[in-house]
C-alpha atoms as a PDB file:
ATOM      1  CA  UNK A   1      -6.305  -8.500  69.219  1.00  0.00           C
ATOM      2  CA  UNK A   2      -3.114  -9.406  71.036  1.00  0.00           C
ATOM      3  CA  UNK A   3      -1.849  -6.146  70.667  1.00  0.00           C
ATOM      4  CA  UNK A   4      -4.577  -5.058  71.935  1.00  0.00           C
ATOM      5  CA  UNK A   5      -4.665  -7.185  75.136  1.00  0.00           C
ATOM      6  CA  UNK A   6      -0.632  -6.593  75.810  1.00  0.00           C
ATOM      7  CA  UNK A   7      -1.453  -2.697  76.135  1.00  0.00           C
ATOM      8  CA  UNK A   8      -3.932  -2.978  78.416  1.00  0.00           C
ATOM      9  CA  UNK A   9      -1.752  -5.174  80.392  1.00  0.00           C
ATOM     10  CA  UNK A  10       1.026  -3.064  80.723  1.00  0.00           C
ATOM     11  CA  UNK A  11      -1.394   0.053  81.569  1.00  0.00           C
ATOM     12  CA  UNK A  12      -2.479  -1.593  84.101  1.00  0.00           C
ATOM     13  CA  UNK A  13       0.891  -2.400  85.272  1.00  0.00           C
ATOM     14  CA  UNK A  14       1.891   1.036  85.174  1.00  0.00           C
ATOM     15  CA  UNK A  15      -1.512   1.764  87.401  1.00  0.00           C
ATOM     16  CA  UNK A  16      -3.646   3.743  84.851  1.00  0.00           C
ATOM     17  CA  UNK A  17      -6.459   1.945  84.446  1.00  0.00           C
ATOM     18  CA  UNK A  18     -10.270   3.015  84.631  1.00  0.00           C
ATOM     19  CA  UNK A  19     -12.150   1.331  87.225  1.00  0.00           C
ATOM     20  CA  UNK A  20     -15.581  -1.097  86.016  1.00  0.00           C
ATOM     21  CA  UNK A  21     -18.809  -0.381  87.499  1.00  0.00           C
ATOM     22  CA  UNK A  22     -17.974  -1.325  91.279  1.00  0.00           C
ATOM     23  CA  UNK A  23     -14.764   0.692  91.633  1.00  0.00           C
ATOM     24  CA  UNK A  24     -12.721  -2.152  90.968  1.00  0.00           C
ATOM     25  CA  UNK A  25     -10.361  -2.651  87.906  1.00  0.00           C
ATOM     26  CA  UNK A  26     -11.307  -4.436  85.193  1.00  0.00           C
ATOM     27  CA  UNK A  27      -9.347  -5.502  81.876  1.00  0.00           C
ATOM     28  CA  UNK A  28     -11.302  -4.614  79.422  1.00  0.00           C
ATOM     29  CA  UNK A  29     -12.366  -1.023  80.424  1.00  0.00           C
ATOM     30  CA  UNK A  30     -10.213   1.031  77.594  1.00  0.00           C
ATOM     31  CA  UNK A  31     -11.302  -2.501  75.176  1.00  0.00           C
ATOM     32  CA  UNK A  32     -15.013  -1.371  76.150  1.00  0.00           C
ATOM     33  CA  UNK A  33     -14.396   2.389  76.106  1.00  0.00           C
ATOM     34  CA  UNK A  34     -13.091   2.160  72.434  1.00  0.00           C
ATOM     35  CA  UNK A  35     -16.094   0.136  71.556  1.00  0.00           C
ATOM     36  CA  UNK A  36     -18.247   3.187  72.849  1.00  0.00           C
ATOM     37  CA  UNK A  37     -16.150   5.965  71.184  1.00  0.00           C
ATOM     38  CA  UNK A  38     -16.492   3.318  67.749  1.00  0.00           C
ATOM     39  CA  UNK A  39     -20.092   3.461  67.770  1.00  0.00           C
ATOM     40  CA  UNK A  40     -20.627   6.547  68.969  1.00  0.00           C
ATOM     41  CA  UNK A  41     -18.688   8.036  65.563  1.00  0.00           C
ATOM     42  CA  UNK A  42     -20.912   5.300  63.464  1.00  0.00           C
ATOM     43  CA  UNK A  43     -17.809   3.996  62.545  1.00  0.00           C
ATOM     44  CA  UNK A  44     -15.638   7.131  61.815  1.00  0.00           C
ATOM     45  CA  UNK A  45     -13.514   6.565  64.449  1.00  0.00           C
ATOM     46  CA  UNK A  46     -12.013   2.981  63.725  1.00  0.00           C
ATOM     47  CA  UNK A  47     -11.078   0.617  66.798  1.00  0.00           C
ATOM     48  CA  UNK A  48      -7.394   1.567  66.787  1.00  0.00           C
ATOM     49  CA  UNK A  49      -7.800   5.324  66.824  1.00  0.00           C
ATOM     50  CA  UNK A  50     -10.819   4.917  69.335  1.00  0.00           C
ATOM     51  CA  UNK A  51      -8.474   3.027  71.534  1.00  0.00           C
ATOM     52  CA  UNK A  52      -5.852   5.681  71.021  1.00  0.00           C
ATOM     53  CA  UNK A  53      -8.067   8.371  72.422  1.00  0.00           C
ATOM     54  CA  UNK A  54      -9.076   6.254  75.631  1.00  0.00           C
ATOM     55  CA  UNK A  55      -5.554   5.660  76.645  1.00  0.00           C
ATOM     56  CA  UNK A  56      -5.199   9.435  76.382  1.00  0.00           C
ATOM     57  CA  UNK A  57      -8.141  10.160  78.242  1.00  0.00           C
ATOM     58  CA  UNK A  58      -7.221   7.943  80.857  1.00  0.00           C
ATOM     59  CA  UNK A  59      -3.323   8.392  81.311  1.00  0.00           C
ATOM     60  CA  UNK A  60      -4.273  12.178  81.446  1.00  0.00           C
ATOM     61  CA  UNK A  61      -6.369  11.765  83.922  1.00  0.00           C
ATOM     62  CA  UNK A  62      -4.164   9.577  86.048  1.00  0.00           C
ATOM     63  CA  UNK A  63      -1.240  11.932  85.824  1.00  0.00           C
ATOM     64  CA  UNK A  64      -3.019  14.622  86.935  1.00  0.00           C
ATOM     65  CA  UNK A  65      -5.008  12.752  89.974  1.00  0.00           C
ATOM     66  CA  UNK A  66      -3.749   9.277  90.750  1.00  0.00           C
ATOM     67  CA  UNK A  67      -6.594   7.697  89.333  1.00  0.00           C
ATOM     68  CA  UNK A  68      -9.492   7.557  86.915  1.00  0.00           C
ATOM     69  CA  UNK A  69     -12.911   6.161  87.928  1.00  0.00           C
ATOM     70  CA  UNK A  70     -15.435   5.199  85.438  1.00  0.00           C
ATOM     71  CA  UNK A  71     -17.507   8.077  86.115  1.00  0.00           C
ATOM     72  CA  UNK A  72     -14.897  10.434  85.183  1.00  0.00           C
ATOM     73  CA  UNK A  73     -14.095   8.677  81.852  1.00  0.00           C
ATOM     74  CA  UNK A  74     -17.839   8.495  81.027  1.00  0.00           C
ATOM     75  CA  UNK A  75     -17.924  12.742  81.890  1.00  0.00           C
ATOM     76  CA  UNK A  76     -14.755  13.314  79.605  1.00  0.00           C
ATOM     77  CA  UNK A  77     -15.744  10.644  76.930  1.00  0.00           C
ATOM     78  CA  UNK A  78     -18.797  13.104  76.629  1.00  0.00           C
ATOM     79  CA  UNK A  79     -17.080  16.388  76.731  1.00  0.00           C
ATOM     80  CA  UNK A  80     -15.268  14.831  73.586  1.00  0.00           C
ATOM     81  CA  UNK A  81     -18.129  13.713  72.121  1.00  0.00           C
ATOM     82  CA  UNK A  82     -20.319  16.719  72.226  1.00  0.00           C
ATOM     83  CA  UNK A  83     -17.333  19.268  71.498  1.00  0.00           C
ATOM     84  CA  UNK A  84     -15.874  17.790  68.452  1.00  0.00           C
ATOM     85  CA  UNK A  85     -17.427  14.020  67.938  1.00  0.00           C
ATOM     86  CA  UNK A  86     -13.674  12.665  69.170  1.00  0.00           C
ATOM     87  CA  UNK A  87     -11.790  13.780  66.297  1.00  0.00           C
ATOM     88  CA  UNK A  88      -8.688  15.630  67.169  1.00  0.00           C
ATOM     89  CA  UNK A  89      -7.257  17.117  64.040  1.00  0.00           C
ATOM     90  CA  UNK A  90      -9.955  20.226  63.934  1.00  0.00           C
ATOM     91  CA  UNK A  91      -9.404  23.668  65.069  1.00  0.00           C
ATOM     92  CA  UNK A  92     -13.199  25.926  65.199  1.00  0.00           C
ATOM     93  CA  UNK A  93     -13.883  29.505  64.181  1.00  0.00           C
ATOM     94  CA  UNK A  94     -13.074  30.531  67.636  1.00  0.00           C
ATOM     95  CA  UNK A  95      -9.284  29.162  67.758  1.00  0.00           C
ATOM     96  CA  UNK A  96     -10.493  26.117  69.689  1.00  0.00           C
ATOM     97  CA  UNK A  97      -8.266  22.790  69.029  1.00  0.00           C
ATOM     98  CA  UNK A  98      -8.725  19.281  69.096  1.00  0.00           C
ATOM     99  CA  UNK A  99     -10.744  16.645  70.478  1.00  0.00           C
ATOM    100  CA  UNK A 100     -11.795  19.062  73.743  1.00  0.00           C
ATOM    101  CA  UNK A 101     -11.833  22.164  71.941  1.00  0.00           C
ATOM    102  CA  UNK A 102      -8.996  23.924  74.240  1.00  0.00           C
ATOM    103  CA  UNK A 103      -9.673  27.566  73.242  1.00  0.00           C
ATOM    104  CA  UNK A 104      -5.698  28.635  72.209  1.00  0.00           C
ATOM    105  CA  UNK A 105      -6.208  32.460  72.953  1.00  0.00           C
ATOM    106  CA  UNK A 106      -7.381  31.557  76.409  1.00  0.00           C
ATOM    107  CA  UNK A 107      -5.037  28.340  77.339  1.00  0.00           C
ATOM    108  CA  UNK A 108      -2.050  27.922  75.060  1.00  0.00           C
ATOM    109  CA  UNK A 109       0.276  29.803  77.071  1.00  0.00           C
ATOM    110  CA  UNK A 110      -1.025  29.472  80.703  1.00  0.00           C
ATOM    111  CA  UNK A 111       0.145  25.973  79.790  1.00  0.00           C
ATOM    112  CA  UNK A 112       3.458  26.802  78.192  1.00  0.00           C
ATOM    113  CA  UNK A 113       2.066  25.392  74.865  1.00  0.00           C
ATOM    114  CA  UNK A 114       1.983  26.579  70.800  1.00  0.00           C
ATOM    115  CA  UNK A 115      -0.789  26.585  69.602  1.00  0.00           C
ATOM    116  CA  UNK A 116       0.110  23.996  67.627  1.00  0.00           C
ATOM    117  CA  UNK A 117       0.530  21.480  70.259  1.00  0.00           C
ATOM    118  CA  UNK A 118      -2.723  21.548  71.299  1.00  0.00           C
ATOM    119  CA  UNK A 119      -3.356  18.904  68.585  1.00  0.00           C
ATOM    120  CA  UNK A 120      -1.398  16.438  70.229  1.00  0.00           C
ATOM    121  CA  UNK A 121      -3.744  14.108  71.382  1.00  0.00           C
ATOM    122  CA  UNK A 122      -1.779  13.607  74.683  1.00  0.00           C
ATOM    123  CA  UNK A 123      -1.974  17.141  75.237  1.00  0.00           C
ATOM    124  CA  UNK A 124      -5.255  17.818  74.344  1.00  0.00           C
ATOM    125  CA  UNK A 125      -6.372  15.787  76.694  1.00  0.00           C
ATOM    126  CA  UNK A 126      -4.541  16.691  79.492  1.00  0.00           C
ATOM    127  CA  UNK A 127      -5.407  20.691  78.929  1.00  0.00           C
ATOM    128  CA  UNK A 128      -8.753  20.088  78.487  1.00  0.00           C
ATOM    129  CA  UNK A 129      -8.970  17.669  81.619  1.00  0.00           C
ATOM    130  CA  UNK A 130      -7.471  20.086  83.586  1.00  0.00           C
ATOM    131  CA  UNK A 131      -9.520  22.977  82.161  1.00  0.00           C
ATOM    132  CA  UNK A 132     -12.596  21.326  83.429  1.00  0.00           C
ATOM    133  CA  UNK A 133     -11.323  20.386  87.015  1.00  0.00           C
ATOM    134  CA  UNK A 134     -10.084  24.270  87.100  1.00  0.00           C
ATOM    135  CA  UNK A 135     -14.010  24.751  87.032  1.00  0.00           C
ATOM    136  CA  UNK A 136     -15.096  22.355  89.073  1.00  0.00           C
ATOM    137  CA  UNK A 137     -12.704  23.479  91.442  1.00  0.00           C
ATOM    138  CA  UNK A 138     -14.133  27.161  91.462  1.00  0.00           C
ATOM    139  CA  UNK A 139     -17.739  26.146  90.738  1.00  0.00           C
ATOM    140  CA  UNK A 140     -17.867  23.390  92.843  1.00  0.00           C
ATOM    141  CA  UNK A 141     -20.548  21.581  90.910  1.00  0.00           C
ATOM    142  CA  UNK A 142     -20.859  19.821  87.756  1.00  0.00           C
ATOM    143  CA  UNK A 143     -23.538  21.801  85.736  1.00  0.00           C
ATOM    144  CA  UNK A 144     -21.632  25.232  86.440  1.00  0.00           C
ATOM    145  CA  UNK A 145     -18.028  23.772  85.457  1.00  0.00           C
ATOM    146  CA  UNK A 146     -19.151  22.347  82.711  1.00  0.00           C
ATOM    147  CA  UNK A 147     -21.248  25.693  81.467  1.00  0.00           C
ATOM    148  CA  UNK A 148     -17.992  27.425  82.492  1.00  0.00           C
ATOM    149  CA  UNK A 149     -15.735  25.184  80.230  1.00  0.00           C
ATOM    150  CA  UNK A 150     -18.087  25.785  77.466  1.00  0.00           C
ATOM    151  CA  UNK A 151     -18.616  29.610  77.415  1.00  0.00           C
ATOM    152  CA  UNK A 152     -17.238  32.778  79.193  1.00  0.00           C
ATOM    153  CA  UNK A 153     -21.282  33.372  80.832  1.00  0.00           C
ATOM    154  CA  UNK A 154     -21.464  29.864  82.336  1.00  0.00           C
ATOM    155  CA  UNK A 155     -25.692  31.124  83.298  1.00  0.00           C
ATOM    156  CA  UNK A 156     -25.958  30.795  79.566  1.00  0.00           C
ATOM    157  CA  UNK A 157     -24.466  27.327  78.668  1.00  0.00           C
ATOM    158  CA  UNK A 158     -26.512  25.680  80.596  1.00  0.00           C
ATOM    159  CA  UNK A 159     -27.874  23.823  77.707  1.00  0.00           C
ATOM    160  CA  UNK A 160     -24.224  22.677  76.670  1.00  0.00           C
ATOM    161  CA  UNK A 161     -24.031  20.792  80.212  1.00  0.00           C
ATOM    162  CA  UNK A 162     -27.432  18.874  79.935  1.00  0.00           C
ATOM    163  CA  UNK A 163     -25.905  18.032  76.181  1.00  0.00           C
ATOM    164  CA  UNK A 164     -22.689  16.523  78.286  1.00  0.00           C
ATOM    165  CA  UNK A 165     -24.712  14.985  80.861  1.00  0.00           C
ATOM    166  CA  UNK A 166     -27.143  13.522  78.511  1.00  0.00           C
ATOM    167  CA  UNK A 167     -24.473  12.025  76.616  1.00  0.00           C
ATOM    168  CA  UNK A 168     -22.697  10.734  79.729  1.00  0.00           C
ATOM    169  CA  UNK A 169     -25.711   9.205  80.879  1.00  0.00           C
ATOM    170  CA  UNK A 170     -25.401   6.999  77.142  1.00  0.00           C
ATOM    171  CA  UNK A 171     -21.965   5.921  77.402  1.00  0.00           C
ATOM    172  CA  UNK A 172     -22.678   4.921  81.120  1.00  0.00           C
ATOM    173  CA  UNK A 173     -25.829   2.663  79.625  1.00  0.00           C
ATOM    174  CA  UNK A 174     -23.522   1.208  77.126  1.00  0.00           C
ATOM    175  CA  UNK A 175     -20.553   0.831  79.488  1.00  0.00           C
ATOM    176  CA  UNK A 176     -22.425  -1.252  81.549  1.00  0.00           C
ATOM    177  CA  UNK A 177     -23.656  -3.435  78.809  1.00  0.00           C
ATOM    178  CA  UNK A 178     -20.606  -3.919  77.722  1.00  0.00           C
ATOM    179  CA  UNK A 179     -19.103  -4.399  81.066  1.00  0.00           C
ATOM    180  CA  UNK A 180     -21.587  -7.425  81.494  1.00  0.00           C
ATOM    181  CA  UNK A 181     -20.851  -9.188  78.540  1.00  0.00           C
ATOM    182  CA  UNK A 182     -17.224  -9.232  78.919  1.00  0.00           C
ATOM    183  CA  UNK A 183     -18.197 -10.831  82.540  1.00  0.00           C
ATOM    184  CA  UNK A 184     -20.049 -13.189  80.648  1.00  0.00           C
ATOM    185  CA  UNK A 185     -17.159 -14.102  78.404  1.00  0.00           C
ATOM    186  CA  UNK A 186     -14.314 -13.949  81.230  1.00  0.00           C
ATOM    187  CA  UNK A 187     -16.325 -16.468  83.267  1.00  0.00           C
ATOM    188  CA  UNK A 188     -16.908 -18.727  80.279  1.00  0.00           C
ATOM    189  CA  UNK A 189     -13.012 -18.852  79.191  1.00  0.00           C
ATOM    190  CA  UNK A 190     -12.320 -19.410  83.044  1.00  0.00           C
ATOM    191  CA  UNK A 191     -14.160 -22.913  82.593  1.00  0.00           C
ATOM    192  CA  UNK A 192     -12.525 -24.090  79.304  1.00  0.00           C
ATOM    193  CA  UNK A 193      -9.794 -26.684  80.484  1.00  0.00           C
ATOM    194  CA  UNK A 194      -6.474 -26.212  79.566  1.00  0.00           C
ATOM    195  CA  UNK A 195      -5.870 -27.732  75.995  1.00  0.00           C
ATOM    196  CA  UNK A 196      -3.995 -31.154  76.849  1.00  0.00           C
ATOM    197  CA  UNK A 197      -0.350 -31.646  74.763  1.00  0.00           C
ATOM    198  CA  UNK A 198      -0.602 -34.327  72.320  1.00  0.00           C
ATOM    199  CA  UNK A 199       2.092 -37.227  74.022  1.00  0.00           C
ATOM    200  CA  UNK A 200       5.495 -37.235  71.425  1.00  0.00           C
ATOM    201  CA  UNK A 201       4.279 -41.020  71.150  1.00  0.00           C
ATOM    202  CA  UNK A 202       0.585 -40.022  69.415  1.00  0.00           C
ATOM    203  CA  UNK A 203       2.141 -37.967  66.786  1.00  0.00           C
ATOM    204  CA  UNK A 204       2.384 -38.902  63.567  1.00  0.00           C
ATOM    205  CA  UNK A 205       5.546 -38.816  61.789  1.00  0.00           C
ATOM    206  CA  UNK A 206       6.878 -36.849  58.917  1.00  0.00           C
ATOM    207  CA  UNK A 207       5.303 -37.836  55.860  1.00  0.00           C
ATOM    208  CA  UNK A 208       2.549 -40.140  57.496  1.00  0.00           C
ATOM    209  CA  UNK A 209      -1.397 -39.530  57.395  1.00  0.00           C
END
């Protein structure tokens, strides 16, 4: 758990952080993301390798834009989870690697990548991240760039992006849940007094009961 807490002190630090349901930063957003991405995989995805895959989500994000807002991790979170259930190590019938099923053919070497290295975690998330705004960018709406990202005819994917947006909506439901009850907790440890140090004089000495 401390590990745990030290990393997510230092990311936010460093500034990458994903923002809790006002727009403001809170500390437990890639602690509650990693809960979702747990539970999500019924358990196939264990806390550390959840928690591995939120910090790539969200530094790859934040690299490319200067930020990451909770939206945006709930949209990727559910790219992941309906294109390959967040596991990374997979490559599909059609060449397509990782956790965001980057399509190699396609990708690989507009990035300057192997093939190979699009089962870096990192990296997968930052092609596929940037995939996705390259279609939002053209499409300039959700639906379409998601379509897009999905299949060549974007008019005939549209199934894929109510799949993505259903499952965004989800994470966003449990997000929030989550988001209260660490409130709940935070405000509770914020009350606890300080322990008080036992005076030198109170302590028993060595070899006394």
């Amino acid at each position: 758990m401390l590990r745990v807490i030290v990393l997510i002190v230092l990311l936010l630090h460093m500034g990458v952080a994903v923002g809790c349901c006002s727009e403001r930063i809170h500390k437990n957003s890639i602690l509650i993301c990693s809960q979702i991405i747990t539970e999500l995989t019924e358990g196939k995805v264990n806390l550390d390798q959840a928690e591995a895959i939120s910090y790539a989500i969200a530094n790859a994000a934040n690299n490319r834009f200067g930020k990451v807002s909770c939206g945006d991790m709930w949209l990727y979170m559910a790219i992941v989870h309906v294109e390959s259930g967040f596991r990374n190590n997979i490559i599909n019938y059609h060449n397509c690697r990782g956790m965001f099923q980057v399509h190699a053919p396609s990708w690989a070497s507009k990035f300057g990548l192997k093939y190979g290295d699009l089962l870096d975690l990192d990296t997968n998330a930052d092609c596929g991240i940037q995939i996705y705004q390259y279609y939002l960018t053209q499409y300039k709406d959700v639906v379409p760039a998601l379509s897009a990202y999905n299949s060549d005819n974007p008019s005939a994917a549209i199934s894929y992006a109510r799949a993505v947006l259903g499952a965004k909506a989800k994470i966003k439901k449990r997000y929030i849940e989550l988001y209260k009850h660490y409130q709940v907790l935070d405000r509770l440890a914020s009350r606890l007094p300080d322990p008080t140090p036992v005076p030198a004089s109170y302590r028993p000495a060595n070899g006394s009961k």
